[in-house]
N, C-alpha and C. Protein backbone atom coordinates (compact mmCIF):
# COMPACT_ATOMS: atom_id res chain seq x y z
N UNK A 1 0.00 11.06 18.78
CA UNK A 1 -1.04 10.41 18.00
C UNK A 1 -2.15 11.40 17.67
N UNK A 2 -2.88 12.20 18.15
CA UNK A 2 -4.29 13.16 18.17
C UNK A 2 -3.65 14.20 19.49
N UNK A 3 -2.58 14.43 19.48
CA UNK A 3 -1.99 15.28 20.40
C UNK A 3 -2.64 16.01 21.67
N UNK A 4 -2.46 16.72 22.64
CA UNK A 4 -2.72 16.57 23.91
C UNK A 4 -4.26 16.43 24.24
N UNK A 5 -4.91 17.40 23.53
CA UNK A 5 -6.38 17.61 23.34
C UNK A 5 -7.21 16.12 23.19
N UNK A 6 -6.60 15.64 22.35
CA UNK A 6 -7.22 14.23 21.58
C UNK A 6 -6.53 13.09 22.89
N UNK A 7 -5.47 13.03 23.34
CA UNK A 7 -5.26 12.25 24.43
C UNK A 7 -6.18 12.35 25.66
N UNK A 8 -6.40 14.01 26.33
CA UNK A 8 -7.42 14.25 27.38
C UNK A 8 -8.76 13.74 27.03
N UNK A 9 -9.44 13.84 25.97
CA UNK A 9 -10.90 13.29 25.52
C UNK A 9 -10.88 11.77 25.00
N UNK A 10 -9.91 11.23 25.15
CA UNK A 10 -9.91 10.08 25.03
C UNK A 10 -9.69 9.38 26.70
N UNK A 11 -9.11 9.65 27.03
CA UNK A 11 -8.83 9.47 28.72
C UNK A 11 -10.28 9.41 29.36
N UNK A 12 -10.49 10.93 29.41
CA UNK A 12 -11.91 11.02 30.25
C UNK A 12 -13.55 10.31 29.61
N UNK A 13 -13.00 9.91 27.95
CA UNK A 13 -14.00 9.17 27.12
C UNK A 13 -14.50 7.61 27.91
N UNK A 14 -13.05 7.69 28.40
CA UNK A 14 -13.15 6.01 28.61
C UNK A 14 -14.22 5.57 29.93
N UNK A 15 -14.43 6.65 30.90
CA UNK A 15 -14.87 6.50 31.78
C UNK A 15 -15.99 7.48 31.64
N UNK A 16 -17.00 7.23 30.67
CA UNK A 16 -17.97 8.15 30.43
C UNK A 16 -19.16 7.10 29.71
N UNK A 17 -20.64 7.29 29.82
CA UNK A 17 -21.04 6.68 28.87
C UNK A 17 -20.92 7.23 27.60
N UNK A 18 -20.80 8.61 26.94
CA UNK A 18 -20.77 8.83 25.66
C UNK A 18 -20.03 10.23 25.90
N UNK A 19 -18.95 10.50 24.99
CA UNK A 19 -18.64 11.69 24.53
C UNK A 19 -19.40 12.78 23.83
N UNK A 20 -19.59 13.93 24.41
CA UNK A 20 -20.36 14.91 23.70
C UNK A 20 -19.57 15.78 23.39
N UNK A 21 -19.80 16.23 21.85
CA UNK A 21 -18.63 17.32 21.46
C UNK A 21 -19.89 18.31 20.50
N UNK A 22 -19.59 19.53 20.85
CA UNK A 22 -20.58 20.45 19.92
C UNK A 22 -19.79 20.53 18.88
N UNK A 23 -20.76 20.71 17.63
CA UNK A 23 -19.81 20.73 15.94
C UNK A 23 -20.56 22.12 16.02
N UNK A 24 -19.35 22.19 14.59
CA UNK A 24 -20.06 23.42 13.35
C UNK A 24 -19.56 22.73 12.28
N UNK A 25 -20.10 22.99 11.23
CA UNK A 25 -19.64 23.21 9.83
C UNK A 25 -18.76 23.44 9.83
N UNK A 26 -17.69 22.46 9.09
CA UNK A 26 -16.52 23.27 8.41
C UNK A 26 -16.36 24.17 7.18
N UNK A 27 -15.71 25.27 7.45
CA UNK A 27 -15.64 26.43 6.99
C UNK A 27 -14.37 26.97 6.75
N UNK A 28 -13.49 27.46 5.55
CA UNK A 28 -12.39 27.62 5.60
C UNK A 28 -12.08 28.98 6.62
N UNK A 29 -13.06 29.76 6.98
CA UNK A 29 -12.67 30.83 8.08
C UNK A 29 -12.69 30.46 9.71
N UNK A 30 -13.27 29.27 9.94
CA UNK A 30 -12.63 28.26 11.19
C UNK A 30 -12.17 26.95 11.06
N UNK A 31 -10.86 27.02 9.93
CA UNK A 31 -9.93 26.38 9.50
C UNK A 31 -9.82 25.23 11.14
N UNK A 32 -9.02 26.09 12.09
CA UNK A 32 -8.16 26.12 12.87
C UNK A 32 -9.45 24.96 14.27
N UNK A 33 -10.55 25.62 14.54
CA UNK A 33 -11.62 24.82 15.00
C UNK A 33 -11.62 23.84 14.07
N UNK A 34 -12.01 23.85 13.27
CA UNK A 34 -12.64 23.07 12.46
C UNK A 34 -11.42 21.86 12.32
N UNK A 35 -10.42 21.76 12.17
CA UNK A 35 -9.17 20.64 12.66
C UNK A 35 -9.08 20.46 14.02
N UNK A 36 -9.46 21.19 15.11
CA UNK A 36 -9.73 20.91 16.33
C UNK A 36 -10.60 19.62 16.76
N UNK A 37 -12.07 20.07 16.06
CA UNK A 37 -13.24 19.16 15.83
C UNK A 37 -13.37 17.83 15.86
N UNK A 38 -12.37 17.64 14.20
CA UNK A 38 -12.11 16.37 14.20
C UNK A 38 -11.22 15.98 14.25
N UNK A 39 -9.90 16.36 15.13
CA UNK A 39 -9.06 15.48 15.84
C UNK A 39 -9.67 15.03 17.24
N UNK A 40 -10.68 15.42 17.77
CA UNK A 40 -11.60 15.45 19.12
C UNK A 40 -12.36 13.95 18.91
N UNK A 41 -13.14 14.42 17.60
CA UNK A 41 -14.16 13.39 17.25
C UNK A 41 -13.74 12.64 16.70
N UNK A 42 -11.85 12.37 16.12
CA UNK A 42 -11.33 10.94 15.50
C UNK A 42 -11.52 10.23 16.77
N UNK A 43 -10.41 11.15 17.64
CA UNK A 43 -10.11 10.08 18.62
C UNK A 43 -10.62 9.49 19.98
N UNK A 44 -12.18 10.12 20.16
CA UNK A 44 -13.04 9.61 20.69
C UNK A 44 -13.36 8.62 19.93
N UNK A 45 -13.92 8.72 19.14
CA UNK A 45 -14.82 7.51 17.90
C UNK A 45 -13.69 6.29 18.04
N UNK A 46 -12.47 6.17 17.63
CA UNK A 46 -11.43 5.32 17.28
C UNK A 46 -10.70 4.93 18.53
N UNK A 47 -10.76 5.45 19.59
CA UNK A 47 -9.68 5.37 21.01
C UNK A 47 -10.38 5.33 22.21
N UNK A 48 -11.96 6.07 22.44
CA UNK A 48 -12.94 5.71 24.40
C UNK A 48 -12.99 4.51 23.82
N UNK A 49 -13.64 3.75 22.88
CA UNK A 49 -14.10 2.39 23.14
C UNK A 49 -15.66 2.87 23.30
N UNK A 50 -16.10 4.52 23.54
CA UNK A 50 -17.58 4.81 23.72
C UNK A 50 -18.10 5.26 22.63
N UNK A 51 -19.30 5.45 22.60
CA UNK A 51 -20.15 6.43 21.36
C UNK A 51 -19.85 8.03 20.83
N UNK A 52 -19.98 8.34 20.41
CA UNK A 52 -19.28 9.73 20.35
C UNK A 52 -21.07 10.46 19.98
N UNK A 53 -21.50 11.24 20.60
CA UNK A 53 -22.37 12.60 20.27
C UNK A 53 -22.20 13.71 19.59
N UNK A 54 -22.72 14.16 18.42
CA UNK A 54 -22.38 15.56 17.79
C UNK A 54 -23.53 16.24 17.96
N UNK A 55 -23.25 17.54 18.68
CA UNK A 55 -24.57 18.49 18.83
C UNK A 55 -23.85 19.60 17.77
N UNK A 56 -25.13 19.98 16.83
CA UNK A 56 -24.84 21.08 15.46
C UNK A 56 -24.92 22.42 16.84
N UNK A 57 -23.86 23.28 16.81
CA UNK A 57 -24.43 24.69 17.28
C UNK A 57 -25.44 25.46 17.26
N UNK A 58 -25.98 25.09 16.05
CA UNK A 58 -27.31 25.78 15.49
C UNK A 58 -28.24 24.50 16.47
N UNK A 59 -28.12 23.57 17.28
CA UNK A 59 -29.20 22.88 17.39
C UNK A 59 -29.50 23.55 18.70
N UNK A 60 -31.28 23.38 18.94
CA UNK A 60 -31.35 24.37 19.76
C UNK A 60 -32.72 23.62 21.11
N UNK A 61 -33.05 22.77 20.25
CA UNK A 61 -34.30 21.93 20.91
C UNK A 61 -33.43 21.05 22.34
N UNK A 62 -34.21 20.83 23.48
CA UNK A 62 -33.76 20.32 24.74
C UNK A 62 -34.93 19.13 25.07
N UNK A 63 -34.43 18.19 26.02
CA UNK A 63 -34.55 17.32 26.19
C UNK A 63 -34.62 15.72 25.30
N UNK A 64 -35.03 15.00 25.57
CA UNK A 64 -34.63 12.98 24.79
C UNK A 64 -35.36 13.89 23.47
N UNK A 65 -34.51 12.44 22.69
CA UNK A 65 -34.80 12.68 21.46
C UNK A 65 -36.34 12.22 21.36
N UNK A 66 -37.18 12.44 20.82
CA UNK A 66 -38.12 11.46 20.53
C UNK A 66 -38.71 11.41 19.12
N UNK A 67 -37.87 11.30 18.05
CA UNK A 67 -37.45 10.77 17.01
C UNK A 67 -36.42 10.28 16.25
N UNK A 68 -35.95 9.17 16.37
CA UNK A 68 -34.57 8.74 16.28
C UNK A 68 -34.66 8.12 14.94
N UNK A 69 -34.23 8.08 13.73
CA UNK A 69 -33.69 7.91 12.58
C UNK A 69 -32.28 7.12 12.66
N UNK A 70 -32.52 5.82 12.86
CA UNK A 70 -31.51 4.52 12.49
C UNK A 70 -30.95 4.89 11.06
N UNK A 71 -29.55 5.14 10.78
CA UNK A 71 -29.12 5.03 9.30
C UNK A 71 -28.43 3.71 9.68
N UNK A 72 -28.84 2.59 8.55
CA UNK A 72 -28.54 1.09 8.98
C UNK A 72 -28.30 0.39 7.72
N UNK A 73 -26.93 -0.02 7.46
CA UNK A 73 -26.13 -0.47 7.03
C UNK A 73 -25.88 -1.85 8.29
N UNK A 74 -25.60 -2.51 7.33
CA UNK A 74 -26.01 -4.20 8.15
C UNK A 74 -24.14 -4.49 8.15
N UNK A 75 -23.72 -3.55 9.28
CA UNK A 75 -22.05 -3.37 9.21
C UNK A 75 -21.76 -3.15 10.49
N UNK A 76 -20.80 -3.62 11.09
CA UNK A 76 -20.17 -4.04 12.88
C UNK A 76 -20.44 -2.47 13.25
N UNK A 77 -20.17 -1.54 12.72
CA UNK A 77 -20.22 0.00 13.01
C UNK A 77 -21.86 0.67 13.14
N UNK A 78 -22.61 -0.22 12.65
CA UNK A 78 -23.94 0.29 12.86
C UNK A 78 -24.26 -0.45 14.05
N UNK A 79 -23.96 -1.84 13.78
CA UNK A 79 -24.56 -2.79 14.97
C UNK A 79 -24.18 -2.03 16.14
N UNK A 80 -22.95 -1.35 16.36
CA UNK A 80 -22.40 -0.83 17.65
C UNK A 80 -23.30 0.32 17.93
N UNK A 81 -23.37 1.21 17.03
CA UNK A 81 -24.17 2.58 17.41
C UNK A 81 -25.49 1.92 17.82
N UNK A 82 -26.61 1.43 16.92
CA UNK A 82 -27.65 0.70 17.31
C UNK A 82 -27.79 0.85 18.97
N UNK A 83 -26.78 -0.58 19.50
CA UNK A 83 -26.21 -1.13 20.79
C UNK A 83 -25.75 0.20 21.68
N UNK A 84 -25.13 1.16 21.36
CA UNK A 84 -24.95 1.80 22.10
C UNK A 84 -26.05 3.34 22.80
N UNK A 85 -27.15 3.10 21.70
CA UNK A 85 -28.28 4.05 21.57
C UNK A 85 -29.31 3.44 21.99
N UNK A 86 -29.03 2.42 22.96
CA UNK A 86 -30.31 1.55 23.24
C UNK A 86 -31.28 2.10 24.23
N UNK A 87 -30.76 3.04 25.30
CA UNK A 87 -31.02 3.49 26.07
C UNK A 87 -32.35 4.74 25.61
N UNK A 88 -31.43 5.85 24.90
CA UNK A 88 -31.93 6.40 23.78
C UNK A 88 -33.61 6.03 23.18
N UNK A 89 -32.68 4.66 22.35
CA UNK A 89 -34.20 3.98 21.77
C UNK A 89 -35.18 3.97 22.44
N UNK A 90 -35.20 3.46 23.42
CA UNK A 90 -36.26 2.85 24.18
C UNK A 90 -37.52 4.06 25.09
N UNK A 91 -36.52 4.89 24.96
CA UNK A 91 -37.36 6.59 25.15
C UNK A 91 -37.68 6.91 24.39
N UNK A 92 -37.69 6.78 22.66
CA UNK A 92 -37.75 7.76 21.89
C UNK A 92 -39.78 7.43 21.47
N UNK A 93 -39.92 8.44 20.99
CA UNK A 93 -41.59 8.29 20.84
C UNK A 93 -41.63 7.27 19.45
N UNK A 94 -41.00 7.36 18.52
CA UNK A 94 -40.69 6.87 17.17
C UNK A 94 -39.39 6.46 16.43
N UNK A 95 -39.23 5.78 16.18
CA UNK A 95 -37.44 4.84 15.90
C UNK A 95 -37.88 4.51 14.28
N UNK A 96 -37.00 5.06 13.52
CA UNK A 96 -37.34 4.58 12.25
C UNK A 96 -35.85 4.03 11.79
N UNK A 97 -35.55 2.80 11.13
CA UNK A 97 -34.84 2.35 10.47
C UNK A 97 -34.78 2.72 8.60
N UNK A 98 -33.92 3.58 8.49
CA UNK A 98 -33.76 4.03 7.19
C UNK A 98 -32.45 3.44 6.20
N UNK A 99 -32.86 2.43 5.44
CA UNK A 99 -31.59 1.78 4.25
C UNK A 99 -31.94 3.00 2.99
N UNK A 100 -30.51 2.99 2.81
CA UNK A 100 -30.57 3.79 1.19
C UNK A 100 -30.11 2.94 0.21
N UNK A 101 -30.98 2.87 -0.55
CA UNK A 101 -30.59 1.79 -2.22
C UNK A 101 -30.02 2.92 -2.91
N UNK A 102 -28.45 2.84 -3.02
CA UNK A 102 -27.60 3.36 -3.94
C UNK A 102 -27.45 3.20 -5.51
N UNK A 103 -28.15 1.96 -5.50
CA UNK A 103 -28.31 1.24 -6.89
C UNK A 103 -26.39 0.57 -7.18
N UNK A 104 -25.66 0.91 -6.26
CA UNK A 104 -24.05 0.17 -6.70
C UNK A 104 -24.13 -1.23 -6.32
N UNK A 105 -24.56 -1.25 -4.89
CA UNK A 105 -24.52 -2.62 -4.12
C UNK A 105 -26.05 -2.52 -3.79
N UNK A 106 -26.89 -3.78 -4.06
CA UNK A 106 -28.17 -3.59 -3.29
C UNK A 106 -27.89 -4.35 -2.27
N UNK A 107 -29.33 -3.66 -1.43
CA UNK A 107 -29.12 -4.19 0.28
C UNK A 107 -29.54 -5.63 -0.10
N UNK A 108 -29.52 -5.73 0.87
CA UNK A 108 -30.26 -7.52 1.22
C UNK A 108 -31.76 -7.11 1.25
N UNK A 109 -32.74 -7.80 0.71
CA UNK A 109 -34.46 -7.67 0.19
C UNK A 109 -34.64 -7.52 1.59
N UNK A 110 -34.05 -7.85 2.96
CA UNK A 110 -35.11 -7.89 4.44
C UNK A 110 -33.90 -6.66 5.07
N UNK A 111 -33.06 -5.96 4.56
CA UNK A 111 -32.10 -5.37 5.07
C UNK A 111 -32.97 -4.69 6.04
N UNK A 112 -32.46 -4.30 7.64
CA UNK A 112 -32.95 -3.63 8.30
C UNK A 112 -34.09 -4.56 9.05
N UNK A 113 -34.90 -5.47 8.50
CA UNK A 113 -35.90 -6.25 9.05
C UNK A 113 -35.26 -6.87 10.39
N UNK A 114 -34.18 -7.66 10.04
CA UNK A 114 -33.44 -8.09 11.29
C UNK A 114 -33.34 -7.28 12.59
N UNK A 115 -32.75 -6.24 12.28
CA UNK A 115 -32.45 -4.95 13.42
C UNK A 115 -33.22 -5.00 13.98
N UNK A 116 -34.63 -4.64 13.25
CA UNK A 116 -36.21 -4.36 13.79
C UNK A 116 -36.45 -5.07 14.70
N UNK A 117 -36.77 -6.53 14.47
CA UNK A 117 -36.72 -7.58 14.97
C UNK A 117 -35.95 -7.48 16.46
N UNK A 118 -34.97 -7.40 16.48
CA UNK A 118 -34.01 -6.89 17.64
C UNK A 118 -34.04 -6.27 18.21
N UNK A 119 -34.57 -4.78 18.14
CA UNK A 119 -35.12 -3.92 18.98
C UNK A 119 -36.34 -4.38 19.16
N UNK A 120 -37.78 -4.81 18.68
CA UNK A 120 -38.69 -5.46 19.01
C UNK A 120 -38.68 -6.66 20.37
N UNK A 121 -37.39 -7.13 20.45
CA UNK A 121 -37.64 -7.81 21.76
C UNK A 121 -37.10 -7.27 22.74
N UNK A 122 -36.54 -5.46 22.63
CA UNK A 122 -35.95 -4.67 23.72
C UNK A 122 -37.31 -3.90 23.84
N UNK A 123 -38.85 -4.02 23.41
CA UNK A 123 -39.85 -3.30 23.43
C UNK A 123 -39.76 -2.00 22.36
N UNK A 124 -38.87 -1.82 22.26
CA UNK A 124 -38.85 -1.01 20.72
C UNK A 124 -39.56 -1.23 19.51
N UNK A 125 -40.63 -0.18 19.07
CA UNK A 125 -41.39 0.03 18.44
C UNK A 125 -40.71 0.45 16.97
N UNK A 126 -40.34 -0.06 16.24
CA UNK A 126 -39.82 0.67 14.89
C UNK A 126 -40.30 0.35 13.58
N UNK A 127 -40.15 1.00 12.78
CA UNK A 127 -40.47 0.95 11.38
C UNK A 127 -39.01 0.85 10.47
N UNK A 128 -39.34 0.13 9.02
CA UNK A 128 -37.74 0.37 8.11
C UNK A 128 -38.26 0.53 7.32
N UNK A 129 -37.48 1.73 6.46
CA UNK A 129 -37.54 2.57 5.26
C UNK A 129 -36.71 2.46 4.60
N UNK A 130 -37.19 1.95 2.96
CA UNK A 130 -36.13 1.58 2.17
C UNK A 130 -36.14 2.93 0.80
N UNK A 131 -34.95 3.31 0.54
CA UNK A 131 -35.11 4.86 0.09
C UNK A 131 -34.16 4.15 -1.24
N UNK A 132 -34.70 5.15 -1.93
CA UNK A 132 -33.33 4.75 -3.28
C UNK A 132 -32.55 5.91 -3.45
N UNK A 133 -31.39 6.56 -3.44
CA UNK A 133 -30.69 7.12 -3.81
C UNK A 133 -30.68 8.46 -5.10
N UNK A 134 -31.49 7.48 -6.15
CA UNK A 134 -31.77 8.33 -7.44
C UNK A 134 -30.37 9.08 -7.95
N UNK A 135 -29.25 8.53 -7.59
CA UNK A 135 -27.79 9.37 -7.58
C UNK A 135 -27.65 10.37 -6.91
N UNK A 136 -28.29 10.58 -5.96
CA UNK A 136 -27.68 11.43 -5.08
C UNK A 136 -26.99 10.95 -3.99
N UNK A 137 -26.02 11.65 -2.96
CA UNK A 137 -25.06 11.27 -2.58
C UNK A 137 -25.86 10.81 -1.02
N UNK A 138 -25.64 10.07 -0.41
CA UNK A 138 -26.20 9.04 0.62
C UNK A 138 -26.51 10.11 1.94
N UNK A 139 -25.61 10.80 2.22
CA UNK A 139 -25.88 11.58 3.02
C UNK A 139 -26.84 12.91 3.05
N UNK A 140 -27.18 12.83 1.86
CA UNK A 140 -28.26 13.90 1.42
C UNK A 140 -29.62 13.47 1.47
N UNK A 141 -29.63 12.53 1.14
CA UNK A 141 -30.66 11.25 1.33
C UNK A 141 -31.07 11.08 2.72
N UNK A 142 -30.37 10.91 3.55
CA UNK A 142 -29.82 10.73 4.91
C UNK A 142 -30.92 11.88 5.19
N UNK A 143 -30.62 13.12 5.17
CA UNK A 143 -31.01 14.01 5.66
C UNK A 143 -32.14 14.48 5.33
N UNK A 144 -32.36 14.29 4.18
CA UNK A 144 -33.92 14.99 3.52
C UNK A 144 -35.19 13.85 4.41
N UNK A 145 -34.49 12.65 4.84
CA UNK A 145 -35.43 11.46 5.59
C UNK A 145 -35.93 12.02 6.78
N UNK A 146 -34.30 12.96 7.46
CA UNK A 146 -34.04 13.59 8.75
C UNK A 146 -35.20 14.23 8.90
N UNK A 147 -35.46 15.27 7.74
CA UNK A 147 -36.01 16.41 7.73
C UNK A 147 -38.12 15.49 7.64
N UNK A 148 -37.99 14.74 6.63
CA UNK A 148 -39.30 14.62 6.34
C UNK A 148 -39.73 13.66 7.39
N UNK A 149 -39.38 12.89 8.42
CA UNK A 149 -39.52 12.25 9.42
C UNK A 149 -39.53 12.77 10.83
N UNK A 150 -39.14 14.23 10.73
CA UNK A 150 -39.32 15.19 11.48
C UNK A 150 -37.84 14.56 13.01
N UNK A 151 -37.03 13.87 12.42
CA UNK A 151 -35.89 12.83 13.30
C UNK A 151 -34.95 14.08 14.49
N UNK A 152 -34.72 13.97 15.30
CA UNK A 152 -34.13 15.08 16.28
C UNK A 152 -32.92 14.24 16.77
N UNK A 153 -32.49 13.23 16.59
CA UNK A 153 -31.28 12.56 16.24
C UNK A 153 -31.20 11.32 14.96
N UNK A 154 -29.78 11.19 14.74
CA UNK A 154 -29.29 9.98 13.88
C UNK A 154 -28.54 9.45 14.23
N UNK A 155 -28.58 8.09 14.43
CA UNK A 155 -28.14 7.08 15.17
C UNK A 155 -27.34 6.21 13.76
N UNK A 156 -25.92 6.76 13.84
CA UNK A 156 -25.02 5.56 13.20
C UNK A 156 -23.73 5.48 12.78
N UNK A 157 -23.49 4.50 12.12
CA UNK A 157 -21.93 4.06 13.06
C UNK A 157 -21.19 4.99 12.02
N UNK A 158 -19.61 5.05 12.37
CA UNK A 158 -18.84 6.36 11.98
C UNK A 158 -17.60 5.74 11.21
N UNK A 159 -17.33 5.71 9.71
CA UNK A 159 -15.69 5.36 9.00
C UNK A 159 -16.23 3.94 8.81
N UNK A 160 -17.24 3.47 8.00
CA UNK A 160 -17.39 2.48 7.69
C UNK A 160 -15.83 2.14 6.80
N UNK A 161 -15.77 2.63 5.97
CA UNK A 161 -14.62 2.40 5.28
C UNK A 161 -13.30 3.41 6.23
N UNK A 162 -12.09 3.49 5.85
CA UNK A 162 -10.87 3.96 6.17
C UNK A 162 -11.18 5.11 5.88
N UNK A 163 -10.91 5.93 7.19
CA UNK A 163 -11.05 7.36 7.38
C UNK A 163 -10.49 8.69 6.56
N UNK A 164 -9.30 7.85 5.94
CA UNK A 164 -8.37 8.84 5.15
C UNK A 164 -8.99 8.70 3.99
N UNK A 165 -9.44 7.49 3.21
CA UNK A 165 -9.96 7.73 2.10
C UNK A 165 -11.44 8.24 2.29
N UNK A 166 -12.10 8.82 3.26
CA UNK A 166 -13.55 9.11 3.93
C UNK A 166 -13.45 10.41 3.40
N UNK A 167 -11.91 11.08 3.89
CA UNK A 167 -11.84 12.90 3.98
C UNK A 167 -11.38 13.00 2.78
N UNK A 168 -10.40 11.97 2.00
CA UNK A 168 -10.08 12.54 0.51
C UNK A 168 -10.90 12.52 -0.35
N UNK A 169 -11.59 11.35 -0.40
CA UNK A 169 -12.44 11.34 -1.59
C UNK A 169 -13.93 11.09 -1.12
N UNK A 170 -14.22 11.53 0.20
CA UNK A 170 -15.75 11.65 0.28
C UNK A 170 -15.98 10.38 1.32
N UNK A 171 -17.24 10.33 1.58
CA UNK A 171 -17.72 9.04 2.14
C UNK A 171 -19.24 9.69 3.23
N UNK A 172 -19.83 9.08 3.53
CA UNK A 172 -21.26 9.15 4.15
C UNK A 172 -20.65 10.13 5.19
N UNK A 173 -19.61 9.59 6.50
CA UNK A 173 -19.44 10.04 7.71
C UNK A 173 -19.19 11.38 7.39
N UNK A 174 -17.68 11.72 6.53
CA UNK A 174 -17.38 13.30 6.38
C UNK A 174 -18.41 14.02 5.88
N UNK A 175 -19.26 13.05 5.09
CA UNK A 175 -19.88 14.74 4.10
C UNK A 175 -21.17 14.58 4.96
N UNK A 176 -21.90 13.90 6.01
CA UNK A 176 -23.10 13.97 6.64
C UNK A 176 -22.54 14.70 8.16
N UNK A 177 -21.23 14.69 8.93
CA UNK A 177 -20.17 15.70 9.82
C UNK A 177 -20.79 17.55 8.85
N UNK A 178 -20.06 17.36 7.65
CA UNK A 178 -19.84 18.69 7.48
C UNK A 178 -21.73 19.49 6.96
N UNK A 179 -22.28 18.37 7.31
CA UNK A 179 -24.28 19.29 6.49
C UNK A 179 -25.00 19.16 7.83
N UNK A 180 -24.88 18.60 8.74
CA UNK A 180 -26.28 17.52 9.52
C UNK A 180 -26.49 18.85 10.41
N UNK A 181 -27.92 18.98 10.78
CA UNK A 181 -28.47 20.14 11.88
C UNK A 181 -28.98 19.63 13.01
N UNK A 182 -28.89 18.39 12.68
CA UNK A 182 -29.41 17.31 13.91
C UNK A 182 -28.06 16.91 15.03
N UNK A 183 -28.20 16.15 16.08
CA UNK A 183 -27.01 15.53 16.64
C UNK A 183 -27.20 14.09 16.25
N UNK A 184 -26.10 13.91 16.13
CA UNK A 184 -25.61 12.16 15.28
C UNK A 184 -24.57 11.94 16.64
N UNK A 185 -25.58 10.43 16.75
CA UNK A 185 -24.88 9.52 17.64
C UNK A 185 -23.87 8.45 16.84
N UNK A 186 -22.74 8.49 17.31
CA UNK A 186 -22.08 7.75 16.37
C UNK A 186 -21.21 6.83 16.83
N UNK A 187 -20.58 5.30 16.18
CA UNK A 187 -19.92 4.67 17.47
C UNK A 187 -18.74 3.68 16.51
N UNK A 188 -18.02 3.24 16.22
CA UNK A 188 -17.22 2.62 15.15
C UNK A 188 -17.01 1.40 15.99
């Protein structure tokens, strides 16, 4: 299935609170890593049943996050990351809930309000940010929030849609995997 590698990190996933796997960029000159990566991080995400962690190589800052950047899509895969970053949350100095208006599908007018709400009775302090897209691609969006919110993780869920059509023709998870400098908590 995700052959021996992907069987051992799924094994020891199960009895872990979260899988941590360091990324890089994929790069056609670590082809060979770089298919390593994400047969690691399919089959954690899809097979512990836990959260999966991506630390960028280049990331270099230590200790809790204490700016956490919710990407929140009102979808069983966010609700889980959310839920599984609760711990997380509740340390972090600042929790921001960030929706992106794509202009294809609009959110719901309170999208994200709910969540809030929800962490508000775990003592979680948060804010939601509603961003528009302007045609650019969601994960770029994603990140420029990262950057101007000063966020030291992103908290959210992983293959909203089917994974194969994610890597062929694009999708939030692959193309925010192959840019992000932050670590993304992620949980399907």
């Amino acid at each position: 299935m995700h052959g021996e590698e992907g069987n051992t990190i799924v094994t020891q996933g199960r009895y872990a609170d979260i899988t941590v796997i360091g990324w890089s960029a994929s790069t056609d000159a670590n082809r060979i890593r770089a298919d390593l990566q994400k047969t690691l991080f399919e089959a954690a995400l899809f097979h512990s049943g836990r959260p999966v962690l991506l630390v960028p190589e280049a990331f270099k800052r230590l200790g809790h996050p204490k700016r956490v950047l919710i990407a929140w899509t009102p979808e069983r895969e966010s609700v889980r990351a959310v839920n599984d970053a609760m711990a997380v949350l509740k340390s972090a100095e600042q929790v921001h809930i960030v929706v992106v208006n794509t202009g294809a599908m609009m959110p719901e007018a309170n999208a994200g309000d709910d969540m809030a709400r929800h962490l508000a009775r775990h003592d979680i302090k948060v804010d939601v940010k509603h961003v528009p897209s302007n045609g650019e691609p969601v994960h770029k969006v994603l990140l420029n929030e990262v950057r101007y919110l000063g966020a030291d993780l992103v908290v959210m869920g992983g293959y909203g849609h089917s994974r194969t059509g994610e890597w062929l023709f694009g999708g939030v998870t692959r193309d925010i995997l192959n840019t992000a400098d932050v670590p993304l908590l992620m949980s399907h």
